[in-house]
Each structure stands twice: as structure tokens, then as C-alpha cells.
C-alpha atoms as a PDB file:
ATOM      1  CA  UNK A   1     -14.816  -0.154 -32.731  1.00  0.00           C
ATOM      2  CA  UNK A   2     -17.790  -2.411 -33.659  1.00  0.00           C
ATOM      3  CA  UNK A   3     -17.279  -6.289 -34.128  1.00  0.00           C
ATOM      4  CA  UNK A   4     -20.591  -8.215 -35.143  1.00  0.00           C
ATOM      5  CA  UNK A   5     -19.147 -11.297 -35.070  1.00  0.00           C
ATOM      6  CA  UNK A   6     -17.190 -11.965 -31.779  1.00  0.00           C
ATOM      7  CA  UNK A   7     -18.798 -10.553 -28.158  1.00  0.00           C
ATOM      8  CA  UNK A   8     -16.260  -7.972 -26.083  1.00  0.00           C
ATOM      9  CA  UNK A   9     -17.247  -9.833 -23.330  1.00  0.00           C
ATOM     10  CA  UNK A  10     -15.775 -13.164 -23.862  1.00  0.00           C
ATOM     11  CA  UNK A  11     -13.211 -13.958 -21.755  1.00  0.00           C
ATOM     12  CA  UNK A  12     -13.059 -10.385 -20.588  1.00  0.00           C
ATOM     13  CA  UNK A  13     -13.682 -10.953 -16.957  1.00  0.00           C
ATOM     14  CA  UNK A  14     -11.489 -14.442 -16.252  1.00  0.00           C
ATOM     15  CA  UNK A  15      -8.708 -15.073 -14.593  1.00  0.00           C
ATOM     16  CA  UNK A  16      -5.461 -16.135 -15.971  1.00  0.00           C
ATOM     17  CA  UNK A  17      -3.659 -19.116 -14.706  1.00  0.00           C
ATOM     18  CA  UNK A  18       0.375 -18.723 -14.107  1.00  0.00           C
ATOM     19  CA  UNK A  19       2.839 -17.629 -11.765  1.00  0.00           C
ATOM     20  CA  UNK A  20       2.228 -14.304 -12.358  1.00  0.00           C
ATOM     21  CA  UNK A  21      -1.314 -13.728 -11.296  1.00  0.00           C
ATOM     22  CA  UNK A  22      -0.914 -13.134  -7.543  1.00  0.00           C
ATOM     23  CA  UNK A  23      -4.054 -14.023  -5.720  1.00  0.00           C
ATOM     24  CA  UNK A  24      -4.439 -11.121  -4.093  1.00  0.00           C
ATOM     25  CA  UNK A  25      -4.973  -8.916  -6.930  1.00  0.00           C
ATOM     26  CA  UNK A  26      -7.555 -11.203  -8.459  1.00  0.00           C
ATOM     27  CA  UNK A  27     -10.468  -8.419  -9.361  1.00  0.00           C
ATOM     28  CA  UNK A  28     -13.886  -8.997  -7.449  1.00  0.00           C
ATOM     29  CA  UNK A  29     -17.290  -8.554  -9.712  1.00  0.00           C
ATOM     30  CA  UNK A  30     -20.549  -6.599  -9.142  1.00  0.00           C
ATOM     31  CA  UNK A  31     -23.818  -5.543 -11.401  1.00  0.00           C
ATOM     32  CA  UNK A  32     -27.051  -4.337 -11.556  1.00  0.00           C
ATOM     33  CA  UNK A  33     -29.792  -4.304 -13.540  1.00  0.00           C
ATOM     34  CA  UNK A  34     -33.095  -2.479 -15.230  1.00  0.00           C
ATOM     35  CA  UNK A  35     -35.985  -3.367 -16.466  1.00  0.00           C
ATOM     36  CA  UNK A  36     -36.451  -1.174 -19.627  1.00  0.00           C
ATOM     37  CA  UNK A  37     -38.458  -2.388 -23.210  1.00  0.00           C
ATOM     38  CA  UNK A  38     -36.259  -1.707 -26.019  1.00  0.00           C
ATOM     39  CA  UNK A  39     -38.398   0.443 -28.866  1.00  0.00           C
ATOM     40  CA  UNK A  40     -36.164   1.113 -31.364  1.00  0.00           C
ATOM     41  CA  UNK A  41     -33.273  -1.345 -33.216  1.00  0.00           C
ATOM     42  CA  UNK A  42     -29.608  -2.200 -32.396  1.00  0.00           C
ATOM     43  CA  UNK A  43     -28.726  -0.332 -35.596  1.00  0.00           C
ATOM     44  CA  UNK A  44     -30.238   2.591 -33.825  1.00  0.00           C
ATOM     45  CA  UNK A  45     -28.468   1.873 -30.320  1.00  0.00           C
ATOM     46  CA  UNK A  46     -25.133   1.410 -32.427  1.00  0.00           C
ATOM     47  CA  UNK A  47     -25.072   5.299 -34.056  1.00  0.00           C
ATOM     48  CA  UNK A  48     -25.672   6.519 -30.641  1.00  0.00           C
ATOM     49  CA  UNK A  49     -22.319   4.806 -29.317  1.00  0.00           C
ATOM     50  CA  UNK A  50     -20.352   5.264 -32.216  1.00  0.00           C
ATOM     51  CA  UNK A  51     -18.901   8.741 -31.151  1.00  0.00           C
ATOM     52  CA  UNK A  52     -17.325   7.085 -27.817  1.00  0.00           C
ATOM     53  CA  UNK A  53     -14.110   6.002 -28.884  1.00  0.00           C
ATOM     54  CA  UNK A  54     -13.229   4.383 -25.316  1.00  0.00           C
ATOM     55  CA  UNK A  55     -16.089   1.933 -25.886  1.00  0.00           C
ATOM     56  CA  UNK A  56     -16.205  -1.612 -27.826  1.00  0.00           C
ATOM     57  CA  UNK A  57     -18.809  -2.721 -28.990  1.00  0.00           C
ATOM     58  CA  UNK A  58     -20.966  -6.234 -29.984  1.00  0.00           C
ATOM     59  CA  UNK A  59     -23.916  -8.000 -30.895  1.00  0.00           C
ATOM     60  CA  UNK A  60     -24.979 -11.059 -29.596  1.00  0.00           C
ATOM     61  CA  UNK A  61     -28.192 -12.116 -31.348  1.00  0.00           C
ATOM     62  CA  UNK A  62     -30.456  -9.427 -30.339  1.00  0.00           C
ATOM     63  CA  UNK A  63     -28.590  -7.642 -27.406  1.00  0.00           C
ATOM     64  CA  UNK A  64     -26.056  -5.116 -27.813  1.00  0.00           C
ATOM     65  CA  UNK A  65     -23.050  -5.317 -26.022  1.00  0.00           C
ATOM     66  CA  UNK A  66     -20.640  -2.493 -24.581  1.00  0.00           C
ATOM     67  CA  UNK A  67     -17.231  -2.779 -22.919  1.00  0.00           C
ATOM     68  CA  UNK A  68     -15.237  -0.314 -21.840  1.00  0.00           C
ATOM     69  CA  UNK A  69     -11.635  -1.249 -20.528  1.00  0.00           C
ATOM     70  CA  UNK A  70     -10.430   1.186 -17.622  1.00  0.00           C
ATOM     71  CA  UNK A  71      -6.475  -1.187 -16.811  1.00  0.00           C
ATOM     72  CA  UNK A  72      -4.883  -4.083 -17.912  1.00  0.00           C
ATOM     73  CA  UNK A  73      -2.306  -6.169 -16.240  1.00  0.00           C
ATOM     74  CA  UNK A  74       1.283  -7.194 -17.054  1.00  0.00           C
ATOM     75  CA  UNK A  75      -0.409  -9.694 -19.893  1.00  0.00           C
ATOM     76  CA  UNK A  76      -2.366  -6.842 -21.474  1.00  0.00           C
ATOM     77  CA  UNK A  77      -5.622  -8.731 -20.515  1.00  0.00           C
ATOM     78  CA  UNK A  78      -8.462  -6.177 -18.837  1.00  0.00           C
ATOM     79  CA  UNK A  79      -8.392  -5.450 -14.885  1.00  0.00           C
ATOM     80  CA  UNK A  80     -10.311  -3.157 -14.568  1.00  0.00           C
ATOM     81  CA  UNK A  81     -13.490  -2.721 -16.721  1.00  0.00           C
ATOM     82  CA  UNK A  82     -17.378  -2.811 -16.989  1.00  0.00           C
ATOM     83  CA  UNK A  83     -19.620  -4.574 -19.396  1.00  0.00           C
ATOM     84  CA  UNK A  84     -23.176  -3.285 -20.092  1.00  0.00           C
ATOM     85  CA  UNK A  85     -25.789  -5.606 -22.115  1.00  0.00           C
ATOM     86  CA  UNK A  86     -28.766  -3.787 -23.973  1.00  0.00           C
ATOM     87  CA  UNK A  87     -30.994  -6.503 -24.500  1.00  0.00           C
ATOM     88  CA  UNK A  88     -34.898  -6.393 -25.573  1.00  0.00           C
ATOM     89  CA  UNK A  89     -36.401  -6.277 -22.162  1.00  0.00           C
ATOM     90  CA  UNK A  90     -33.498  -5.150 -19.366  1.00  0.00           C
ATOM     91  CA  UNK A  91     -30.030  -3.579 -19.713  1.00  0.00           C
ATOM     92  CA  UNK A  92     -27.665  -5.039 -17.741  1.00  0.00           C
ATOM     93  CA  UNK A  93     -24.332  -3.856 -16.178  1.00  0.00           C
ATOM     94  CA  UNK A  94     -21.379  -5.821 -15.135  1.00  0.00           C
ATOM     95  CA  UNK A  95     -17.940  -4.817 -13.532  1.00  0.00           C
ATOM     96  CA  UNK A  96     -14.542  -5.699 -11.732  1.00  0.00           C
ATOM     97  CA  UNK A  97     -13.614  -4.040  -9.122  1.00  0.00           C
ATOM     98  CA  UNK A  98      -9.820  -4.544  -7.737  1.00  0.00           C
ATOM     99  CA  UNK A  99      -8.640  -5.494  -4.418  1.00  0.00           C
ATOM    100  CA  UNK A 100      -7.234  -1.942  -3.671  1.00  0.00           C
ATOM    101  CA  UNK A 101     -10.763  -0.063  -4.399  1.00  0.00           C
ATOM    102  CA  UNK A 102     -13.761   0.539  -2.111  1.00  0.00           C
ATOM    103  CA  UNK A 103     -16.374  -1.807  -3.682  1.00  0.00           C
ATOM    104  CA  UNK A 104     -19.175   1.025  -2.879  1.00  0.00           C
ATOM    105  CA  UNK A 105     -17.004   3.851  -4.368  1.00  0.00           C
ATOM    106  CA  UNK A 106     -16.627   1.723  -7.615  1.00  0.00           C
ATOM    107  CA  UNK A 107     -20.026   0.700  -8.282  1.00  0.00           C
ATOM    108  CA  UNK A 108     -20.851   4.898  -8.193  1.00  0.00           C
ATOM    109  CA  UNK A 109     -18.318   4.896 -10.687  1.00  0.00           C
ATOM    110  CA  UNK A 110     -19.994   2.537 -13.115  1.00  0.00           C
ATOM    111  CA  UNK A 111     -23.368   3.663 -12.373  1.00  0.00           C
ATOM    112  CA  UNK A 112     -22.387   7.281 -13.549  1.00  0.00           C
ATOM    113  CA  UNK A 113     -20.819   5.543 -16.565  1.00  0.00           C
ATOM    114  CA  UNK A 114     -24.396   3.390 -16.993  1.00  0.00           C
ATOM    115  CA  UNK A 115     -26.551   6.772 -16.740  1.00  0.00           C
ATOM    116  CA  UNK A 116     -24.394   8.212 -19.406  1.00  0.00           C
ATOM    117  CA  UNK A 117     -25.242   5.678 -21.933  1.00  0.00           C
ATOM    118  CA  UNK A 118     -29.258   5.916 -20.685  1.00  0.00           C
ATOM    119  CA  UNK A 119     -28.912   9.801 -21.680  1.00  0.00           C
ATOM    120  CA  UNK A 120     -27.638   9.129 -25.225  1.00  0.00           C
ATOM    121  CA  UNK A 121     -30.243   5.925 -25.769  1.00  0.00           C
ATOM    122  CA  UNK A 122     -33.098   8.092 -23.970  1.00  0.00           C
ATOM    123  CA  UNK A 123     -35.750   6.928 -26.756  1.00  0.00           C
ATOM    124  CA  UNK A 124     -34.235   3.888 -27.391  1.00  0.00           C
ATOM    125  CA  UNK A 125     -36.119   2.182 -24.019  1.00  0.00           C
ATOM    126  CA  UNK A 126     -39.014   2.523 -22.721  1.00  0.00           C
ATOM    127  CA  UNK A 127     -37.674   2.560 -18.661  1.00  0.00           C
ATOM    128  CA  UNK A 128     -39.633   3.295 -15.522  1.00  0.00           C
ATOM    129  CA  UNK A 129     -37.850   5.752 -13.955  1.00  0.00           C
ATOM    130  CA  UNK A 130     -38.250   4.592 -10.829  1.00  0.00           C
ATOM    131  CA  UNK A 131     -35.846   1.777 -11.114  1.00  0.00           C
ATOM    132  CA  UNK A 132     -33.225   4.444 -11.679  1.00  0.00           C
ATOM    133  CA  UNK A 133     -33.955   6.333  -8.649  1.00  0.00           C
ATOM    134  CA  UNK A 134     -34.033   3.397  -6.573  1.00  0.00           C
ATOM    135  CA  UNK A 135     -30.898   2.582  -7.933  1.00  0.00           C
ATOM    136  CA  UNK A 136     -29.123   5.726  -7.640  1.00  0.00           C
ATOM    137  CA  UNK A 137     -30.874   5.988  -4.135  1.00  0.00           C
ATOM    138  CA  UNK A 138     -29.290   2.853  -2.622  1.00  0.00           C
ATOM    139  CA  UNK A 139     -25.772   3.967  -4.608  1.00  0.00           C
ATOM    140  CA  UNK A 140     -25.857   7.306  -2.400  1.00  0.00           C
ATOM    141  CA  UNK A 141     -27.082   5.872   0.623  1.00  0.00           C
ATOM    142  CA  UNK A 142     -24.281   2.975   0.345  1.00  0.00           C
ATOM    143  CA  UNK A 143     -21.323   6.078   0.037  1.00  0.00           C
ATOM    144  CA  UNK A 144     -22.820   8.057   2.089  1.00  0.00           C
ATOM    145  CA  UNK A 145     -22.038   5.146   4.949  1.00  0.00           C
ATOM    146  CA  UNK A 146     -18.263   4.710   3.414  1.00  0.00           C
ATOM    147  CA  UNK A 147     -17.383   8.201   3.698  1.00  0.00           C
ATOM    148  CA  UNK A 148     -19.503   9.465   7.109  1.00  0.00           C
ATOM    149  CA  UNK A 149     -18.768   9.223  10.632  1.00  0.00           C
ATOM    150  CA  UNK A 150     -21.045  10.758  13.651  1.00  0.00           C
ATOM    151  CA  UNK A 151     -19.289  13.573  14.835  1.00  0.00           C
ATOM    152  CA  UNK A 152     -19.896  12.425  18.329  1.00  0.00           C
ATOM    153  CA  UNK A 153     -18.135   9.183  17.875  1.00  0.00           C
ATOM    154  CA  UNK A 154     -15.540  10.762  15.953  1.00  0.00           C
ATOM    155  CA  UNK A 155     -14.807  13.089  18.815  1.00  0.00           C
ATOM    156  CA  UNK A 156     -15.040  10.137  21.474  1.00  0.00           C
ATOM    157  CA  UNK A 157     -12.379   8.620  19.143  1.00  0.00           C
ATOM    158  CA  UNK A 158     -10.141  11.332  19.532  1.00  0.00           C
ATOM    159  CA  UNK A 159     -10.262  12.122  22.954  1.00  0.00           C
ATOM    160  CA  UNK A 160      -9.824   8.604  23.726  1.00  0.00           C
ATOM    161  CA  UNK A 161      -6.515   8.572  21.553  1.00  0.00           C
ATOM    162  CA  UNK A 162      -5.411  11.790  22.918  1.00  0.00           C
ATOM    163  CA  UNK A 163      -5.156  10.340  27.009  1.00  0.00           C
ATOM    164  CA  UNK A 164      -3.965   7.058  25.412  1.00  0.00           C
ATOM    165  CA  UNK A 165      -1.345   9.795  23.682  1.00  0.00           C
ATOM    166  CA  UNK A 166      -0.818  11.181  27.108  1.00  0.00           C
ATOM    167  CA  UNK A 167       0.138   7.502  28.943  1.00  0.00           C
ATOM    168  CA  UNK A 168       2.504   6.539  26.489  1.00  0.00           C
ATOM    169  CA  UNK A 169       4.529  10.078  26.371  1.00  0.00           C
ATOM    170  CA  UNK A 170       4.563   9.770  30.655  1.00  0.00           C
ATOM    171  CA  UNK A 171       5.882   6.151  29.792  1.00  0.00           C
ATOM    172  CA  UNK A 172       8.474   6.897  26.880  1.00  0.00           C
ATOM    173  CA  UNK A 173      10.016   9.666  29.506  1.00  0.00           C
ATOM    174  CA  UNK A 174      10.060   7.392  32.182  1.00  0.00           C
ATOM    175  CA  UNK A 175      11.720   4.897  29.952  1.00  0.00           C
ATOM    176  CA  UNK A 176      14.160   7.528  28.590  1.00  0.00           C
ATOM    177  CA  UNK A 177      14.927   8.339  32.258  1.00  0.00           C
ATOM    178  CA  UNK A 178      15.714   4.964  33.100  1.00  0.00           C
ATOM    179  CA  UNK A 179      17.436   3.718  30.016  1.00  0.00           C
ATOM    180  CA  UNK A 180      20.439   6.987  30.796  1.00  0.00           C
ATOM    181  CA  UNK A 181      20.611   5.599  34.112  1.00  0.00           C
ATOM    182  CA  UNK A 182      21.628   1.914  32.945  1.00  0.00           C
ATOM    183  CA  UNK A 183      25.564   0.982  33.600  1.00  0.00           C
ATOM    184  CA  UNK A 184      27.917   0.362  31.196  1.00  0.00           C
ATOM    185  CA  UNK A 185      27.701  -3.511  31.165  1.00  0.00           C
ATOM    186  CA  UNK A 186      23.855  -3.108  30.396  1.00  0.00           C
ATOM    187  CA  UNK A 187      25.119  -0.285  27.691  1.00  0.00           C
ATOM    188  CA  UNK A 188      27.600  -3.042  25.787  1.00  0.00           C
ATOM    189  CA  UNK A 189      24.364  -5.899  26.486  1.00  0.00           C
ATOM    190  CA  UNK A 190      22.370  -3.330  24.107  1.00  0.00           C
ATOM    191  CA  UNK A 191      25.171  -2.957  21.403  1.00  0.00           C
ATOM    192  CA  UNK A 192      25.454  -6.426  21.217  1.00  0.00           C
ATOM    193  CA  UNK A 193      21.361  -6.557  20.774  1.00  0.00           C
ATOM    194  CA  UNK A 194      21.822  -4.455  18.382  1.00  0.00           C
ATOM    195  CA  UNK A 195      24.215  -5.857  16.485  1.00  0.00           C
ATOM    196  CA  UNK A 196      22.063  -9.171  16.200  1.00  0.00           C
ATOM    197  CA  UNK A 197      19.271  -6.898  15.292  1.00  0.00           C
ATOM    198  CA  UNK A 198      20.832  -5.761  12.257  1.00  0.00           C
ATOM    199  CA  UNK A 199      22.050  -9.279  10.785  1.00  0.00           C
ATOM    200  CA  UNK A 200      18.344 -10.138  11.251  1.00  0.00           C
ATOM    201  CA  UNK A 201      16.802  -7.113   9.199  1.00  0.00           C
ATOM    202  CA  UNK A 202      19.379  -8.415   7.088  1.00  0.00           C
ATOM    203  CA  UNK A 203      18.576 -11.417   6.385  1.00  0.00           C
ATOM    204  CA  UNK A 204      14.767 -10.436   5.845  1.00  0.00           C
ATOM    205  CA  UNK A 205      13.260 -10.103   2.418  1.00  0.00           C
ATOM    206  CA  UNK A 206      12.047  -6.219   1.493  1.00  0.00           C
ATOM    207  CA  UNK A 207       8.692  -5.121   2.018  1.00  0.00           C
ATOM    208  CA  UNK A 208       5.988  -4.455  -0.648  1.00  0.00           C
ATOM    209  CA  UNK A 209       6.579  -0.761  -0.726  1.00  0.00           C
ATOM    210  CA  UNK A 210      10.354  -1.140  -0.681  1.00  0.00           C
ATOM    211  CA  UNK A 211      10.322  -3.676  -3.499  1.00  0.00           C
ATOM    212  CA  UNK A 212       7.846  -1.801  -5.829  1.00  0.00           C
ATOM    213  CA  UNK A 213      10.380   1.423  -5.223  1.00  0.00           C
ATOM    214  CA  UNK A 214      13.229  -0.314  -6.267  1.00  0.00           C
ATOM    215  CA  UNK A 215      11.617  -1.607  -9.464  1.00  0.00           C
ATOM    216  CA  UNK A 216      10.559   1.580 -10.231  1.00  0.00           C
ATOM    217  CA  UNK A 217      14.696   3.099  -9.591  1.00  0.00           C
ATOM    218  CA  UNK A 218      15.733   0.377 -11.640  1.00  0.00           C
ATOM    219  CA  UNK A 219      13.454   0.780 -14.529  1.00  0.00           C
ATOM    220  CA  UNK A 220      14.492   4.490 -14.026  1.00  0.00           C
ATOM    221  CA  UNK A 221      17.855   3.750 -14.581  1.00  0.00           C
ATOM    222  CA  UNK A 222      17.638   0.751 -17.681  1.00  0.00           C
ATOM    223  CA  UNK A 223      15.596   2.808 -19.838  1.00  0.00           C
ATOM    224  CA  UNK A 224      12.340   2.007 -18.615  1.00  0.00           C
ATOM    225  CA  UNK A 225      13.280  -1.806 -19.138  1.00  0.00           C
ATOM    226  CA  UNK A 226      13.701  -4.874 -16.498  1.00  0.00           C
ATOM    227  CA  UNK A 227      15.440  -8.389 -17.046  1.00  0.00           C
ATOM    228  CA  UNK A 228      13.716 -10.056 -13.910  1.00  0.00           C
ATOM    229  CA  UNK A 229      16.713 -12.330 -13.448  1.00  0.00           C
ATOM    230  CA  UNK A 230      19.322  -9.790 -13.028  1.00  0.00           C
ATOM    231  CA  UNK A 231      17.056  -7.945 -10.933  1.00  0.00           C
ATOM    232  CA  UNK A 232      16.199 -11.216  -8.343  1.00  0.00           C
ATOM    233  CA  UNK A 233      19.913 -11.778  -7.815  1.00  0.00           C
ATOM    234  CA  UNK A 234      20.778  -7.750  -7.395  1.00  0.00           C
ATOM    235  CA  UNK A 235      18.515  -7.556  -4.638  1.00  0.00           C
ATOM    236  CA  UNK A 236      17.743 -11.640  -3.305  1.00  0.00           C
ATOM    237  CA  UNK A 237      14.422 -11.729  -4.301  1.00  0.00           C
ATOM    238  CA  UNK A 238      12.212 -14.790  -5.899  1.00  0.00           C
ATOM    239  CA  UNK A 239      11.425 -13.776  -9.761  1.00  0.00           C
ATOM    240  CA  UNK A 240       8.274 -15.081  -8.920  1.00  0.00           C
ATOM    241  CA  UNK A 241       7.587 -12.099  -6.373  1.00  0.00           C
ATOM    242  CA  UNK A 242       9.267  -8.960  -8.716  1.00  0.00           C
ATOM    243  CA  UNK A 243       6.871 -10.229 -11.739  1.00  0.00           C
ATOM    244  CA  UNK A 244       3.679 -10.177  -9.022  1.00  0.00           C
ATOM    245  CA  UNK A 245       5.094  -6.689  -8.170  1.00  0.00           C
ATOM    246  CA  UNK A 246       5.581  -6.083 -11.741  1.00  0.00           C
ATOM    247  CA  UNK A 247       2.095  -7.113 -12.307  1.00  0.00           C
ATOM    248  CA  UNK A 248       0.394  -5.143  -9.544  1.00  0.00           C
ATOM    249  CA  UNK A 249       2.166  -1.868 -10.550  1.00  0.00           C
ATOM    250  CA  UNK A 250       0.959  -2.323 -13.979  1.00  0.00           C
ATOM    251  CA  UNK A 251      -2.903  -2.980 -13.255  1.00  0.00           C
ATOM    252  CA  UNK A 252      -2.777  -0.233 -10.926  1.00  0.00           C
ATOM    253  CA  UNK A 253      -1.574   2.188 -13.196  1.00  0.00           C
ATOM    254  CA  UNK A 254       1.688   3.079 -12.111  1.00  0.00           C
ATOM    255  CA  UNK A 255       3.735   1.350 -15.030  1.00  0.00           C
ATOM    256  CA  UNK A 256       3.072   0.746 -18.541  1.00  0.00           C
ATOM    257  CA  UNK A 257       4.108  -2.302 -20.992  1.00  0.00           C
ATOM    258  CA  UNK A 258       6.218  -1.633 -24.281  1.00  0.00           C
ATOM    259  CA  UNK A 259       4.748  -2.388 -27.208  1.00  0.00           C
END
């Protein structure tokens, strides 16, 4: 889709106010950036683009603009996404990365999205190809420290867990051994513990992983719909909290809206 007169990128990247944007899934932003001199038009830039259907696409005076929307949330407004601005003398490359994702893993992400569109505008610029390597370099070298561990300090790690392993199981027996031993006074002190146990767990809200399971039962069960209301009362939680839920599950991927 091409639109000349309004730019993909307006508003694209800002956060909505109202109860339903939780603060902790408020997407972070990164970007990089090329020097490259731009030798042929936008017209030019635009044909090359036109086949990818997952892209929109811009212009803004004389810089071409490219978004491509990965999630949205609850409102339909993008979460997850990356802008990329061919202008004259650079091409820049903007993108959100969510709360849940490894910043380093997401910026390879993008970047293999960014050489993509270099490959199908290859005479379009005029780039020193050494700003791409230096780019992709620091890319690698940044995973390569998310995902690797020295095998010696890996090891260290789990021989130190496997004595720590060791104490505890001596421990837990020696507990076990004494707990049988325990009269029966001490025996109807622990049901009584644990009866005071329960009404506690009781009166405790549900976790994040037992609410966003029970959503997902109940939309299961209503035909893929939700009344947030009836839901709150059912299980005694805040609306406030099942639309964050509702929210998160949809930027995330694991629901879609109607409609």
C-alpha cells in the first residue's frame, strides 16, 4: 500500500494513554543508521517495494518511508514494528522491541529485515560497504555474548549446584525423619497450620499465568468472546487487571481481536 500524502510513521511508535496500557508492556525503541548517497529517484525506490505486500509505504518530501507492522495490541495500534527512512544521504532504521524480547536478539531481527531491502535497492545508493560490515559485525558479536557461556564456568556452575543438590537432599531426609517422629499434638498443630494456609491462598488474587489460562478457557468456552464484567466477578478479579491480561495476550500473539 502506498500513501503520498500521510507518513506510516506518525503516531506509529507512541504510547496510548488509558487503563488498559499496563506499564510493563510499554515497547522499548532502538535504530541504526547508514551513510549511503541516494542515485536514483523515490519513484524508482517505490517499484522495488511494491511486490512486498507486508510493507507500507510513504513519502515525506524527499525520503521514502517503510513500515512494516509485526503485532498490535488490544486497540489494534502497532506493538511490535520497525520503520526504515530512505532519505538522500543515509537510510535510517527504527524499531520497538517488547518487554518480553532480548533487545540484542531483536535488533538481528530488524537488521536482516534492513539488508533485505539494501538487496532489492542495490543501485539505488551509493553505500560503503563497510558500514554494513561494521554493523553486522557488532550485531554478531552482541548475540554471540547473549547466547554463549565458557564452558568452564558453565561446568563450575553445575558442579556447584550439584553439592548444593546434595546438602539439601541430606537435609529434606533428615527433615522427613524428624517430621514422622513428631507426636500427635504437634500432628493436629500442623492440620490446624494448614487449615489457615488454605483460607490464605484463598483469599489471594491468581497469578499471571493462572489468570491468562483462565481467559483463554473462558474464551474457549463463549465462542472466542469475553464480557470483562462477568468475567471479574466469576473469578474476583479487578477489570482493570483481565483487560491488561487481555492486552498482553493480544500483543504477544496469543489472541486475536474480532473484527
Amino acid at each position: 500500500m502506498v500513501n503520498t500524502a500521510n507518513n506510516p510513521a506518525a503516531g506509529a511508535g507512541k504510547a496510548q494513554p488509558g487503563a488498559m496500557q499496563a506499564q510493563s508492556q510499554v515497547p522499548t525503541t532502538g535504530g541504526f543508521r547508514i551513510r549511503a548517497k541516494r542515485t536514483k529517484d523515490i519513484d524508482n525506490l517505490l517499484r522495488r517495494f511494491a511486490e512486498l505486500s507486508f510493507l507500507q509505504m510513504s513519502i515525506d518530501r524527499d525520503t521514502l518511508c517503510t513500515l512494516n507492522v509485526e503485532s498490535r495490541d488490544l486497540k489494534k495500534e502497532p506493538a511490535l514494528f520497525s520503520i526504515i527512512y530512505f532519505k538522500p544521504n543515509a537510510i535510517d532504521a527504527v524499531y520497538t522491541c517488547l518487554p518480553t524480547m532480548s533487545p540484542k536478539k531483536r535488533k538481528l531481527e530488524v537488521l536482516r529485515q534492513f539488508l533485505n531491502l539494501l538487496t532489492l535497492a542495490e543501485d539505488c545508493y551509493d553505500i560503503e560497504m563497510r558500514q554494513v560490515y561494521q554493523l553486522l559485525e557488532k550485531a554478531i558479536s552482541d548475540m554471540y555474548e547473549y547466547v554463549s557461556t565458557d564452558y568452564d564456568r558453565l561446568f563450575s556452575l553445575y558442579d556447584n549446584l550439584k553439592t548444593d543438590s546434595g546438602a539439601f537432599s541430606k537435609k529434606m531426609k533428615d527433615l522427613t525423619d524428624a517430621n514422622s517422629n513428631l507426636s500427635k499434638e504437634n500432628y493436629e498443630l500442623k492440620n490446624k497450620a494448614d487449615e489457615l494456609l488454605l483460607k490464605v491462598k484463598s483469599l489471594e488474587t491468581l497469578s499471571d499465568a493462572v489468570l491468562s489460562l483462565k481467559i483463554q478457557d473462558w474464551l474457549s468456552e463463549h465462542k472466542g468472546e469475553i464480557n470483562v464484567s462477568d468475567f471479574s466477578k466469576v473469578y474476583n478479579v479487578s477489570e482493570a487487571r483481565v483487560e491488561q491480561m487481555l492486552n498482553k495476550l493480544v500483543t504477544e500473539g496469543y489472541l486475536e481481536t474480532k473484527g
